[in-house]
Protein backbone atom coordinates (compact mmCIF):
# COMPACT_ATOMS: atom_id res chain seq x y z
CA UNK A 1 1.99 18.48 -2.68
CA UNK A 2 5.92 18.36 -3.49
CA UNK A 3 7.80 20.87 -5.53
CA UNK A 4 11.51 21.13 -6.12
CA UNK A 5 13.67 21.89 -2.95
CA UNK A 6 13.37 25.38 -1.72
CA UNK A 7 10.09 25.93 -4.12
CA UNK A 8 6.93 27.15 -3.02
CA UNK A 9 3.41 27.41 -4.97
CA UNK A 10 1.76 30.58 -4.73
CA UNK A 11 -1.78 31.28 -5.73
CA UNK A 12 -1.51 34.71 -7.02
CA UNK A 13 -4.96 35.79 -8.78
CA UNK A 14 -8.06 34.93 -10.13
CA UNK A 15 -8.32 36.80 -13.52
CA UNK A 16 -12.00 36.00 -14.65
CA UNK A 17 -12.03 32.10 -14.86
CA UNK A 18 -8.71 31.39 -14.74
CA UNK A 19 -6.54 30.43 -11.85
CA UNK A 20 -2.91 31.82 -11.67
CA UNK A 21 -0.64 29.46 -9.94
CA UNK A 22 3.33 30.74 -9.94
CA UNK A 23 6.19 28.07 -8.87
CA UNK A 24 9.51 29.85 -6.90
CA UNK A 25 11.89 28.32 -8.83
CA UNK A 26 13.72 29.88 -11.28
CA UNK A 27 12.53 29.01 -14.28
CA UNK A 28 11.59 32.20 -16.55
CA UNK A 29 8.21 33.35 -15.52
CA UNK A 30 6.48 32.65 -18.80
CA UNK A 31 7.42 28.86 -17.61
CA UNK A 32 6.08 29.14 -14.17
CA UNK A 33 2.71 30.02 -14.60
CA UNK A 34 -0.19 27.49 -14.89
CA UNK A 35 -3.58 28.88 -15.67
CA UNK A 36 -6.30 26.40 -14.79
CA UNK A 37 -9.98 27.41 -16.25
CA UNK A 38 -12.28 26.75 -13.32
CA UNK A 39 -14.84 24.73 -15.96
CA UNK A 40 -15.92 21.08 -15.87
CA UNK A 41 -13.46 21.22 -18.82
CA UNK A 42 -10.63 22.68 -18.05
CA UNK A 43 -7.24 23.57 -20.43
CA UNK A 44 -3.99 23.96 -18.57
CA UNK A 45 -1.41 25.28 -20.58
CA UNK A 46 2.28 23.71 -18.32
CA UNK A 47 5.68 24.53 -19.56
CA UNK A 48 7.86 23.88 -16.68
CA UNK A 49 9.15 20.74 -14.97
CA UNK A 50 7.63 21.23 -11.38
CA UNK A 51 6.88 17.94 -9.74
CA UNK A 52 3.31 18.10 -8.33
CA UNK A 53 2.26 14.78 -6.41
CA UNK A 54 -0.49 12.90 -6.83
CA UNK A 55 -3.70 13.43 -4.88
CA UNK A 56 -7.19 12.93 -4.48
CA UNK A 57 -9.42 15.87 -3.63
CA UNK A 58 -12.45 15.79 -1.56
CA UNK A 59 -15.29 17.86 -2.45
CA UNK A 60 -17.66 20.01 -0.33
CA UNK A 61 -19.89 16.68 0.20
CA UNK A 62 -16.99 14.56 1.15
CA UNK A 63 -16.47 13.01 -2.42
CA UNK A 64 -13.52 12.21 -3.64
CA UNK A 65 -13.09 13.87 -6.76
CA UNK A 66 -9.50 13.84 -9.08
CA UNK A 67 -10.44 16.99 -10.61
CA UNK A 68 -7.63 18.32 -12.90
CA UNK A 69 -4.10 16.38 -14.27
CA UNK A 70 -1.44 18.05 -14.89
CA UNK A 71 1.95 16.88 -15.60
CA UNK A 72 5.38 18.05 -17.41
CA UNK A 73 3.83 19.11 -20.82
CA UNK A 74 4.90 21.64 -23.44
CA UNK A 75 1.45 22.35 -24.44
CA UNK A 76 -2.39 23.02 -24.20
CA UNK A 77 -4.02 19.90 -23.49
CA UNK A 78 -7.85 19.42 -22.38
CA UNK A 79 -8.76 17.54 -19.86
CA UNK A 80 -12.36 16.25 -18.34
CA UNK A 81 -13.13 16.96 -14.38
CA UNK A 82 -14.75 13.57 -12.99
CA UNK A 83 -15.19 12.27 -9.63
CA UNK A 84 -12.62 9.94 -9.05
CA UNK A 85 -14.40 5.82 -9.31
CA UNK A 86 -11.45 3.87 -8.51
CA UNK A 87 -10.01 4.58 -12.18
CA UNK A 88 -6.83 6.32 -12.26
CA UNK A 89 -7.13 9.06 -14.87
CA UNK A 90 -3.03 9.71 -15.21
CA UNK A 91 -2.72 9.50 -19.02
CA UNK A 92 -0.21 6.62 -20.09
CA UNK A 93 2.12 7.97 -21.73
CA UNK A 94 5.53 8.46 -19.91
CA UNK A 95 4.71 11.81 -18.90
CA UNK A 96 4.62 12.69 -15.54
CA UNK A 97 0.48 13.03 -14.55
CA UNK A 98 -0.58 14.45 -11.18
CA UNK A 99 -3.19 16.19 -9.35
CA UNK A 100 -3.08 19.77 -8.63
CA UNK A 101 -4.20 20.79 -5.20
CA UNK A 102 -4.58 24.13 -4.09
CA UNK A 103 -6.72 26.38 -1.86
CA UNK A 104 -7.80 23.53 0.41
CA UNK A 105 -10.17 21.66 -1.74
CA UNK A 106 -9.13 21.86 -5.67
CA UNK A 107 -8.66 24.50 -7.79
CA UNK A 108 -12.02 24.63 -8.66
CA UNK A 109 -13.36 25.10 -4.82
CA UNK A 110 -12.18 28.54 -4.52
CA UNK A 111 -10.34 31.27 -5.93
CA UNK A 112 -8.76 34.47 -4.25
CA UNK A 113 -9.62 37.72 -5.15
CA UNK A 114 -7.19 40.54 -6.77
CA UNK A 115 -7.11 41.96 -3.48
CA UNK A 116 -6.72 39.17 -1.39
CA UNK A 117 -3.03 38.34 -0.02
CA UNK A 118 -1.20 35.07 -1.73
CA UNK A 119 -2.05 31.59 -0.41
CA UNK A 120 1.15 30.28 -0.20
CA UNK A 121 1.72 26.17 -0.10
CA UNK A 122 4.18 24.51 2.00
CA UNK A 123 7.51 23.49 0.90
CA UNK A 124 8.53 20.17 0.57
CA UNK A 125 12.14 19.78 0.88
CA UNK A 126 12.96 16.30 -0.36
CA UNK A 127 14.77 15.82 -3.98
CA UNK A 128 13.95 12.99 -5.93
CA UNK A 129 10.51 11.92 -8.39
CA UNK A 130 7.99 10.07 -6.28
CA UNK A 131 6.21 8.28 -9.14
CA UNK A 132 9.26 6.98 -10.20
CA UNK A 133 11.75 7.03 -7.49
CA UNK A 134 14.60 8.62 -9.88
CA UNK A 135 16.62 10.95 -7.40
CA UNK A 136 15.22 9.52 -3.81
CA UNK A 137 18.64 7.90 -1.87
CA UNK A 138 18.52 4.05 -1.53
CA UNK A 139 19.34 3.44 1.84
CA UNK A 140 20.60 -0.44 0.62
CA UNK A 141 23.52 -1.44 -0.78
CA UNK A 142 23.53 -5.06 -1.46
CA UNK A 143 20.65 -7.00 -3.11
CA UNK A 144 20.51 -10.44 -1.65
CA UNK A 145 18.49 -12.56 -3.91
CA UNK A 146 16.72 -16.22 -3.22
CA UNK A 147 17.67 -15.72 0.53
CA UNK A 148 16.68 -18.03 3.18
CA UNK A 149 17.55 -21.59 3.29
CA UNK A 150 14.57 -23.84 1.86
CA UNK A 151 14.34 -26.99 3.43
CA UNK A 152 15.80 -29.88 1.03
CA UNK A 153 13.31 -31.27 -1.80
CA UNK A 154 11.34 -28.25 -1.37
CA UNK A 155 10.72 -25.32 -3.98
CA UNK A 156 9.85 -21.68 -3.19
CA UNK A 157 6.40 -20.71 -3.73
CA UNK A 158 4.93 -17.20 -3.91
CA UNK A 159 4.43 -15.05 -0.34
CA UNK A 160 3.14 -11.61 0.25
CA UNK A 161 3.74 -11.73 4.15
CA UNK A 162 7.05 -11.03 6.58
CA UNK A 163 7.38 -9.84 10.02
CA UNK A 164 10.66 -8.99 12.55
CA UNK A 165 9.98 -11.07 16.01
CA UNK A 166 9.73 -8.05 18.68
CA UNK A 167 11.99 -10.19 21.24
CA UNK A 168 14.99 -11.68 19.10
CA UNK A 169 14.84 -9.51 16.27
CA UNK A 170 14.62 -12.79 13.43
CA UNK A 171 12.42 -13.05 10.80
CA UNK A 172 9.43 -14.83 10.52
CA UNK A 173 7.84 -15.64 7.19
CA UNK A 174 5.94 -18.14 5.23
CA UNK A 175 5.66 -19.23 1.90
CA UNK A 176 2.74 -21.11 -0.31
CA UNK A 177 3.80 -24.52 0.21
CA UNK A 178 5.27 -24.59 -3.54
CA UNK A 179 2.57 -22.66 -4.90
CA UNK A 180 3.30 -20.26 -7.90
CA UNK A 181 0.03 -17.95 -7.68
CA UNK A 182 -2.63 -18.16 -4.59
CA UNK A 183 -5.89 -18.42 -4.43
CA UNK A 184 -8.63 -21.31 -5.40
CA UNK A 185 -8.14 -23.14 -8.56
CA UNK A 186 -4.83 -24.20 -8.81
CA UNK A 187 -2.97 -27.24 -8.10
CA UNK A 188 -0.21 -26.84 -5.93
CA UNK A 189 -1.38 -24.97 -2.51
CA UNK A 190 -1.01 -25.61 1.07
CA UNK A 191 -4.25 -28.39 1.20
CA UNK A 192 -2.78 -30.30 -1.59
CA UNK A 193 0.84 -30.17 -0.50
CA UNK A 194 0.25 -29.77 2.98
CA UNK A 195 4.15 -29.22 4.29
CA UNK A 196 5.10 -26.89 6.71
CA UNK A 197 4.44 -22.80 5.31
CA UNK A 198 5.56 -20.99 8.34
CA UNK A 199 9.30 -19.84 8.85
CA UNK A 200 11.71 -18.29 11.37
CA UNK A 201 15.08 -17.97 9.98
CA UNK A 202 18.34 -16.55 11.55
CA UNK A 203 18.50 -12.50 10.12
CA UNK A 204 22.01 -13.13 9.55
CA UNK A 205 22.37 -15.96 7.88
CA UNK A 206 19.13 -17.39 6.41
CA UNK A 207 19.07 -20.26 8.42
CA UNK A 208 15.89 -22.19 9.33
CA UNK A 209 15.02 -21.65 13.31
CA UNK A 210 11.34 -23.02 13.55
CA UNK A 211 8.90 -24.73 10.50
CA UNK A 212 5.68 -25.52 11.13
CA UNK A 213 1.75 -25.07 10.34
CA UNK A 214 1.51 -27.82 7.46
CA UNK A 215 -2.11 -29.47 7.28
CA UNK A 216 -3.90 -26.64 8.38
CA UNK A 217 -4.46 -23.69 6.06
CA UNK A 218 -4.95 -23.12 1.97
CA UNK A 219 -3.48 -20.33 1.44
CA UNK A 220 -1.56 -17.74 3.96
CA UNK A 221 -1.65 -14.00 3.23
CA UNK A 222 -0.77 -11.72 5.83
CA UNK A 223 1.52 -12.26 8.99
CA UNK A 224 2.31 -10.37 12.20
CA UNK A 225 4.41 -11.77 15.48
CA UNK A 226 3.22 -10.51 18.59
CA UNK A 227 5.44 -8.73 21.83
CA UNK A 228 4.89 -12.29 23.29
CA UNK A 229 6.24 -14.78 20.30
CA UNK A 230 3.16 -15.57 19.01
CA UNK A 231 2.39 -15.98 15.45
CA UNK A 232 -0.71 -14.83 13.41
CA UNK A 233 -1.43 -15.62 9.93
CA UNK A 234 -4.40 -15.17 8.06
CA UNK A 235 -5.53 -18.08 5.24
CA UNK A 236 -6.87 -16.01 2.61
CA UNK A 237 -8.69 -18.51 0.06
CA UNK A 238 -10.75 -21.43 1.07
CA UNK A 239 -10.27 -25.30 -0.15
CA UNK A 240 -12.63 -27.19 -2.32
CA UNK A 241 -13.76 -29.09 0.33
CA UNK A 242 -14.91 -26.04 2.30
CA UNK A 243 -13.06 -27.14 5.12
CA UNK A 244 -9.82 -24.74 5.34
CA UNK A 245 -9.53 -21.05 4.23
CA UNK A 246 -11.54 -17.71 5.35
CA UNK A 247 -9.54 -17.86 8.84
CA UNK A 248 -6.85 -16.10 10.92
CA UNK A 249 -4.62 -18.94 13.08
CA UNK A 250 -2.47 -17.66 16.22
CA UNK A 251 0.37 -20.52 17.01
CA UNK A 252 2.76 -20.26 19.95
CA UNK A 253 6.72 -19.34 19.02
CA UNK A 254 6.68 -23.57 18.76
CA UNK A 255 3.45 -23.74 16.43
CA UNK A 256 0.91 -24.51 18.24
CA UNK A 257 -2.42 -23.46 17.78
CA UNK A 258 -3.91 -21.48 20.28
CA UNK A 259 -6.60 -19.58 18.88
CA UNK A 260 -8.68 -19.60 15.09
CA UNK A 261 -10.94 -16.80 14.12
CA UNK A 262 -13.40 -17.01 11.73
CA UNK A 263 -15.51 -19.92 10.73
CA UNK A 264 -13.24 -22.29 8.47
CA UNK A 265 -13.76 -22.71 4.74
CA UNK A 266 -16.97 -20.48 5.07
CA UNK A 267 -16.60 -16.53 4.18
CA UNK A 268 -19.05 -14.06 5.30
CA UNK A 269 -19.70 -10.66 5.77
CA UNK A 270 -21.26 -10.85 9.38
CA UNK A 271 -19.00 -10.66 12.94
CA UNK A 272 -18.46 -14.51 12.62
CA UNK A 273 -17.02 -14.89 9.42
CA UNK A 274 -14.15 -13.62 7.46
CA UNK A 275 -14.13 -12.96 3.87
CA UNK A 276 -10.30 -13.39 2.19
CA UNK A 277 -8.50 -11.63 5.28
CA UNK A 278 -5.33 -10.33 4.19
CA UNK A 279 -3.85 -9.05 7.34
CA UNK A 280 -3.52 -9.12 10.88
CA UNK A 281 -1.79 -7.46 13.42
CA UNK A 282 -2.41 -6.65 17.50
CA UNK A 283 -2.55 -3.57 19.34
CA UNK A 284 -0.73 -1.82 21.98
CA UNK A 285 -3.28 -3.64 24.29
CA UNK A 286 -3.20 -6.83 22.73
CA UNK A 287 -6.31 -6.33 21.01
CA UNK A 288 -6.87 -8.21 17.32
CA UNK A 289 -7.32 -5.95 13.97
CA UNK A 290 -8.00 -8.17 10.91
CA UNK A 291 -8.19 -6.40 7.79
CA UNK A 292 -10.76 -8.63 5.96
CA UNK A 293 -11.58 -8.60 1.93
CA UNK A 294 -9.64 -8.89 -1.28
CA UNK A 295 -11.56 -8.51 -3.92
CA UNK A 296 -12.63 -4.47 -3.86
CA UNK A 297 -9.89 -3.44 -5.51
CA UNK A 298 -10.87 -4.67 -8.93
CA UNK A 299 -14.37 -2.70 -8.23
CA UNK A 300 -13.37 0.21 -10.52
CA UNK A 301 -17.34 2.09 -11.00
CA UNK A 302 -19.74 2.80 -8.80
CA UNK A 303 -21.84 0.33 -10.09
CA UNK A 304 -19.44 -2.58 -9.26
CA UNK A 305 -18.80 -1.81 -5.71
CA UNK A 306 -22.60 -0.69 -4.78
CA UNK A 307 -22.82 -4.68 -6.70
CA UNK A 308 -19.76 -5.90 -4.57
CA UNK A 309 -21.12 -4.91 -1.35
CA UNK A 310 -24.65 -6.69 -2.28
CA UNK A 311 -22.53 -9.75 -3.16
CA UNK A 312 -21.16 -9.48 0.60
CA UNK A 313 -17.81 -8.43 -0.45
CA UNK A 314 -16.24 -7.11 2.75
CA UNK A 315 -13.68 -4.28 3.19
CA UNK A 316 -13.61 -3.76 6.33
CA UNK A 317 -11.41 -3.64 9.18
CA UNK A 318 -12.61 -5.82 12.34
CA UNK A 319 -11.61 -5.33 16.07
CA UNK A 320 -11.27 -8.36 18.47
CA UNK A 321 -10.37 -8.86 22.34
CA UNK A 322 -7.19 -10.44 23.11
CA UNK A 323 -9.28 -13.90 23.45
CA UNK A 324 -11.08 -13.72 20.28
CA UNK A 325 -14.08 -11.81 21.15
CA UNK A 326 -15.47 -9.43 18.41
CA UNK A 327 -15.83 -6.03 19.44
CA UNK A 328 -16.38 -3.86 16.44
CA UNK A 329 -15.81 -2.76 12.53
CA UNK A 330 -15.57 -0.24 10.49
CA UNK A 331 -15.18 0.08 6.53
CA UNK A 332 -17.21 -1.03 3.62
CA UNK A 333 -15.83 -1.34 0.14
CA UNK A 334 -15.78 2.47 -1.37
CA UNK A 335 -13.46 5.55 -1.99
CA UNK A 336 -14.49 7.36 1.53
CA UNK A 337 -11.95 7.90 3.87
CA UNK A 338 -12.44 5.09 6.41
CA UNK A 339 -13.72 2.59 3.11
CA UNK A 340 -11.48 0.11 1.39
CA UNK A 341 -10.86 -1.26 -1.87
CA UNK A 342 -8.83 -4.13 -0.51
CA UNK A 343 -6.92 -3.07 2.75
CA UNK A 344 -4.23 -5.44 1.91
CA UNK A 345 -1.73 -4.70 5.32
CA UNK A 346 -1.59 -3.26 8.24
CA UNK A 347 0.97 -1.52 10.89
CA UNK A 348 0.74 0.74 13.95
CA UNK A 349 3.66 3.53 14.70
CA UNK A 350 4.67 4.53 18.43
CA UNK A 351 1.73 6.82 19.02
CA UNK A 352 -0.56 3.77 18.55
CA UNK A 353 -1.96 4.82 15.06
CA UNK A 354 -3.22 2.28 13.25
CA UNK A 355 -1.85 2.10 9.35
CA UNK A 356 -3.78 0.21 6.75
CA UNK A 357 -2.54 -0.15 3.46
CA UNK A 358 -5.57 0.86 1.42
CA UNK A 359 -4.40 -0.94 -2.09
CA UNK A 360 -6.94 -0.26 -4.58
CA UNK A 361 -7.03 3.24 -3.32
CA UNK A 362 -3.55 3.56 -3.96
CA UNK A 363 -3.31 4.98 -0.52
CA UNK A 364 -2.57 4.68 3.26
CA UNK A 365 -5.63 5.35 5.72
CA UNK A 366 -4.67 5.84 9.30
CA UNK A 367 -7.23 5.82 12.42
CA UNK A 368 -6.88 5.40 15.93
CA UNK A 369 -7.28 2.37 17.90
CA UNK A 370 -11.62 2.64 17.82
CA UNK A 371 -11.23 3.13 14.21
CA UNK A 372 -11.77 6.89 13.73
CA UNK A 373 -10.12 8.25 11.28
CA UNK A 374 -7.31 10.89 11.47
CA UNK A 375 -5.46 11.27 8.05
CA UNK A 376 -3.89 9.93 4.49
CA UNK A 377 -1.43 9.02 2.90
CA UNK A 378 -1.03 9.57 -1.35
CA UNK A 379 2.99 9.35 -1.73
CA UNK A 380 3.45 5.38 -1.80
CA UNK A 381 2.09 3.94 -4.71
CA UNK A 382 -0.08 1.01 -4.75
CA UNK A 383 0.86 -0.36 -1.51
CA UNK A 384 0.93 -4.14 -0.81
CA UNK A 385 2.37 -4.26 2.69
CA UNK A 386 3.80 -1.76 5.17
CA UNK A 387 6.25 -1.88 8.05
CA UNK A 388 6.89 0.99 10.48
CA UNK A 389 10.10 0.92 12.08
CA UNK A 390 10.55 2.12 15.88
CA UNK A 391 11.98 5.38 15.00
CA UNK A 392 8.52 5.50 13.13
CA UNK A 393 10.23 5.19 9.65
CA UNK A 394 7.58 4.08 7.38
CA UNK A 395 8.25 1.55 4.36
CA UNK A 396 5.57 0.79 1.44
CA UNK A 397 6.06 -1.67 -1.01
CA UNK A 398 4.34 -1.27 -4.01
CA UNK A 399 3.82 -4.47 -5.78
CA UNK A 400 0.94 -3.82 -8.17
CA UNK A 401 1.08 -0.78 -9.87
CA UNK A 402 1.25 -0.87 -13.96
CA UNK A 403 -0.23 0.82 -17.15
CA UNK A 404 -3.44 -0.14 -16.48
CA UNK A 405 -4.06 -0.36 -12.56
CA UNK A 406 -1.63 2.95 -11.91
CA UNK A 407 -0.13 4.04 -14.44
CA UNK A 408 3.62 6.13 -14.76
CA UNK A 409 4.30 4.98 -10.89
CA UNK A 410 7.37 2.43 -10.87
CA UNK A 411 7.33 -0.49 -8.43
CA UNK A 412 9.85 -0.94 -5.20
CA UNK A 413 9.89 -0.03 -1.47
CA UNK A 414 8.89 3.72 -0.63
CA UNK A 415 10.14 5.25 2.56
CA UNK A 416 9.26 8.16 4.42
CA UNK A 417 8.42 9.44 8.10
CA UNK A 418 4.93 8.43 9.44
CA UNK A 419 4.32 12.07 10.07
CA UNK A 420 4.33 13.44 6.69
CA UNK A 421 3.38 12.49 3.29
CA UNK A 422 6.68 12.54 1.86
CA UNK A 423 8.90 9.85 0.31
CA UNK A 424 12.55 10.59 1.42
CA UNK A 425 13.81 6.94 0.14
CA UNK A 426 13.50 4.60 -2.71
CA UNK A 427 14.04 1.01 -3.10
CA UNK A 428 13.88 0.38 -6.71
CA UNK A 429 12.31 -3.10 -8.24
CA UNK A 430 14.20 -6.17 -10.44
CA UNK A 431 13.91 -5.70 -13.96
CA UNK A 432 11.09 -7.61 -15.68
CA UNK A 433 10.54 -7.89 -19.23
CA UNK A 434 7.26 -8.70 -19.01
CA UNK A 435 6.49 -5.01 -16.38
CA UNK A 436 9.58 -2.85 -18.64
CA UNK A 437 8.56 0.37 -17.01
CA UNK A 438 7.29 -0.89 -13.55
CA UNK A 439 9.59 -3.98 -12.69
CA UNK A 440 8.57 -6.09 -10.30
CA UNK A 441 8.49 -6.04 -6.30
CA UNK A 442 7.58 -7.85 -3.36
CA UNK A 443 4.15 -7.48 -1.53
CA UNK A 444 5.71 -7.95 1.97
CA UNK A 445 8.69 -5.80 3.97
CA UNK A 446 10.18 -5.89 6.64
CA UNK A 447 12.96 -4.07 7.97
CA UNK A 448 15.65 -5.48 11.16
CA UNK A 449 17.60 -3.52 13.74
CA UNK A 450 20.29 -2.89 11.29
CA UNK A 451 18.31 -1.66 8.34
CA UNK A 452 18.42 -4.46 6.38
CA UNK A 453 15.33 -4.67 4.36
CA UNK A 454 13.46 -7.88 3.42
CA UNK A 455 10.82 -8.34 0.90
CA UNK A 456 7.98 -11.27 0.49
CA UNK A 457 7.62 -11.87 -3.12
CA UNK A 458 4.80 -12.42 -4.50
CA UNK A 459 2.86 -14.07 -7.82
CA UNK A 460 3.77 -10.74 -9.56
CA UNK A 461 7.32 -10.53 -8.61
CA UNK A 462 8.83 -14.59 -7.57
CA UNK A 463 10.26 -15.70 -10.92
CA UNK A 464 12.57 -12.36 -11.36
CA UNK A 465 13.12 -12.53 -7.84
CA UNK A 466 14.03 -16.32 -7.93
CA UNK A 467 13.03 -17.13 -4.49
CA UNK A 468 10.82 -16.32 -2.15
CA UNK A 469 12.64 -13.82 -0.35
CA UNK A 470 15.03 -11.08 -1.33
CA UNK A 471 17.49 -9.33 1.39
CA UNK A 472 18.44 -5.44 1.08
CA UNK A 473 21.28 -5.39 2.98
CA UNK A 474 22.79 -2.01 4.46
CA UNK A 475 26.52 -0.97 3.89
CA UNK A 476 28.85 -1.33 6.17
């Protein structure tokens, strides 16, 4: 939870029913106070402009529950206490919504006696509106549009993946071969038009260092370069033919193959198949993590994703040895911490903690190398892809939120410091009249030595963008 600089939240009774929770700003009192009526329906009464993040609570059984919204209103408003099914229950209107969290659980887990000292909540000292980025410093001053040079006769198709090499510090990309949207079912892809997806261009100047991979995957997704050179990418979507797809490739720095997981054109949900993997990345110890299945985040009831997971809809993220030898999972599709709705991108910080970008979840799960779980992440949107930086700056680009799959939270590039759940930096989105409030945004990032900050754009965000890549270049 955030409040203005220098604010705290004190819980300061429990008169009957009702919870008493007091801001420090210094707002008259009479604005300060929110009551919440500990009641599957609850009426909050809210009069001041406190900013209150968003946040899922976890009841006594380990449920996630989003039990009361509250936002900047100017009067009583009712509201229904739910466990949270993958819905987002912010109202959409262009009121702020949030979720209140307090005494360790939700406001309706607890409540202090009269005589019981104050709980007091942490401070969060950054300025600025999460949801919507207005006040958070852009650390970019220069947008850099249709970067990189495209090889002649050759149009920019959609991309959601970007990487830094760990050796030269150039980026390495791809892009869909010409391809407007991915996935099955539409004409242009990398089977049809099979020319070379796979990119290294100078960080500097855009220019084209290496091309190659044509012929040999549908549809890339997710990409990570290794401390040796080598390149992984992951082929989300499988051809007709049921020959391509469902697979993660590593190539040498000179592309070529070394090494194929999964079994091609076939997805499953067992150790030997994948199932749409969207991301890849290796571990301090060379080890493989594949983030494997797509589809959970449009499972929005229970009854979809108990369906999904009968289907053999995966979300799940799978361990391999260096060589290609399975070693474990973890992760269904669900709402549980350590369950996915689509872990769409991965990245571990110095400590070795392994970030997934938990998309339909709108959140970021982080374990430890054997996949236990350690903590959250609820400040960045609905995150597409993730970069951490090796002062352990963390940057989220949110690529995907809108009225209906999160509503009131903008799109753009979140920053903040692995160790806290705190955005202290805002990239904000192009302009789109077809997303007015959200714009549009990339689903990769990446971010150089110097700061500059490169996004993959994706089928949401490549026509505004009007290339495949867009550069957000420091000052200087």
């Amino acid at each position: 939870m955030t409040t203005p600089k220098g604010a705290t939240l004190t819980v300061e009774r429990c008169p009957g029913p009702e919870l008493l929770v007091r801001s420090s700003t210094q707002a008259p009192a009479e604005q300060r106070d929110t009551r919440l009526r500990r009641s599957t329906r609850a009426r909050v009464k809210w009069d001041t402009a406190l900013q209150i993040e968003p946040r899922l609570g976890l009841s006594s059984d380990g449920q996630p529950r989003q039990v009361i919204s509250v936002g900047r209103w100017s009067r009583e408003h009712e509201l229904t206490q739910r466990p949270f099914d993958g819905r987002d229950a912010m109202s959409s209107s262009r009121y702020l919504m949030s979720t209140l969290l307090a005494c360790g659980a939700l406001v309706l887990g607890g409540c202090a006696t009269e005589s019981e000292p104050p709980t007091e909540m942490a401070p969060a000292p950054a300025p600025g509106n999460t949801i919507t980025g207005e006040g958070l410093p852009n650390p970019t001053s220069t947008v850099i549009e249709n970067w990189g040079n495209l090889p002649e006769g050759r149009e920019w198709g959609s991309t959601a993946g970007i990487d830094i090499d760990p050796n030269d510090g150039q980026i390495w990309a791809y892009e869909r071969c010409g391809a407007g949207t991915f996935g099955g079912g539409v004409s242009i892809n990398c089977d049809s038009n099979p020319v070379d997806p796979i990119f290294k261009f100078d960080r500097n100047t855009g220019e084209v260092l290496a091309n190659f991979g044509g012929g040999i995957m549908m549809t890339p997704h997710g990409i990570h370069v290794d401390a040796e050179g080598n390149v992984w990418v992951t082929d989300f979507a499988a051809n007709q033919a049921g020959t391509k797809g469902h697979q993660v490739h590593k190539f040498s720095p000179t592309g070529e193959l070394l090494l194929s997981l999964g079994t091609a054109g076939q997805p499953g949900s067992d150790s030997a198949h994948l199932n749409q993997p969207n991301d890849v990345i290796t571990g301090p110890d060379g080890s493989i993590y594949v983030s494997d299945g797509h589809g959970g985040q449009g499972m929005t009831t229970g009854r979809a994703i108990a369906d999904g997971r009968e289907s053999g809809a995966t979300g799940r993220i799978m361990k391999f040895s260096a060589d290609g030898t399975f070693i474990k999972e973890w992760g269904q599709i669900g709402t549980l911490h350590g369950e996915f709705r689509t872990p769409h991108a991965m990245a571990f910080d110095s400590q070795g903690r392994l970030f997934v970008a938990d998309r339909g979840n709108h959140r970021i799960e982080i374990f430890d190398q054997d996949g236990n779980y350690l903590d959250s992440r609820y400040s960045y949107g609905r995150i597409s892809g993730i970069f951490i930086t090796p002062d352990d700056m963390l940057y989220a680009i949110d690529s995907e939120s809108s009225m209906t799959s999160h509503p009131n939270w903008r799109n753009g590039v979140r920053i903040g410091h692995v160790d806290e759940d705190r955005v202290t930096g805002y990239i904000p989105p192009f302009d789109a009249e077809t997303r007015p409030y959200q714009g549009a945004a990339g689903e990769g990032v990446a971010v150089d030595a110097d700061g500059n900050v490169f996004a993959a754009e994706g089928p949401n965000s490549l026509r505004f963008a009007g290339g495949a890549f867009t550069k957000y270049a420091v000052g200087r």
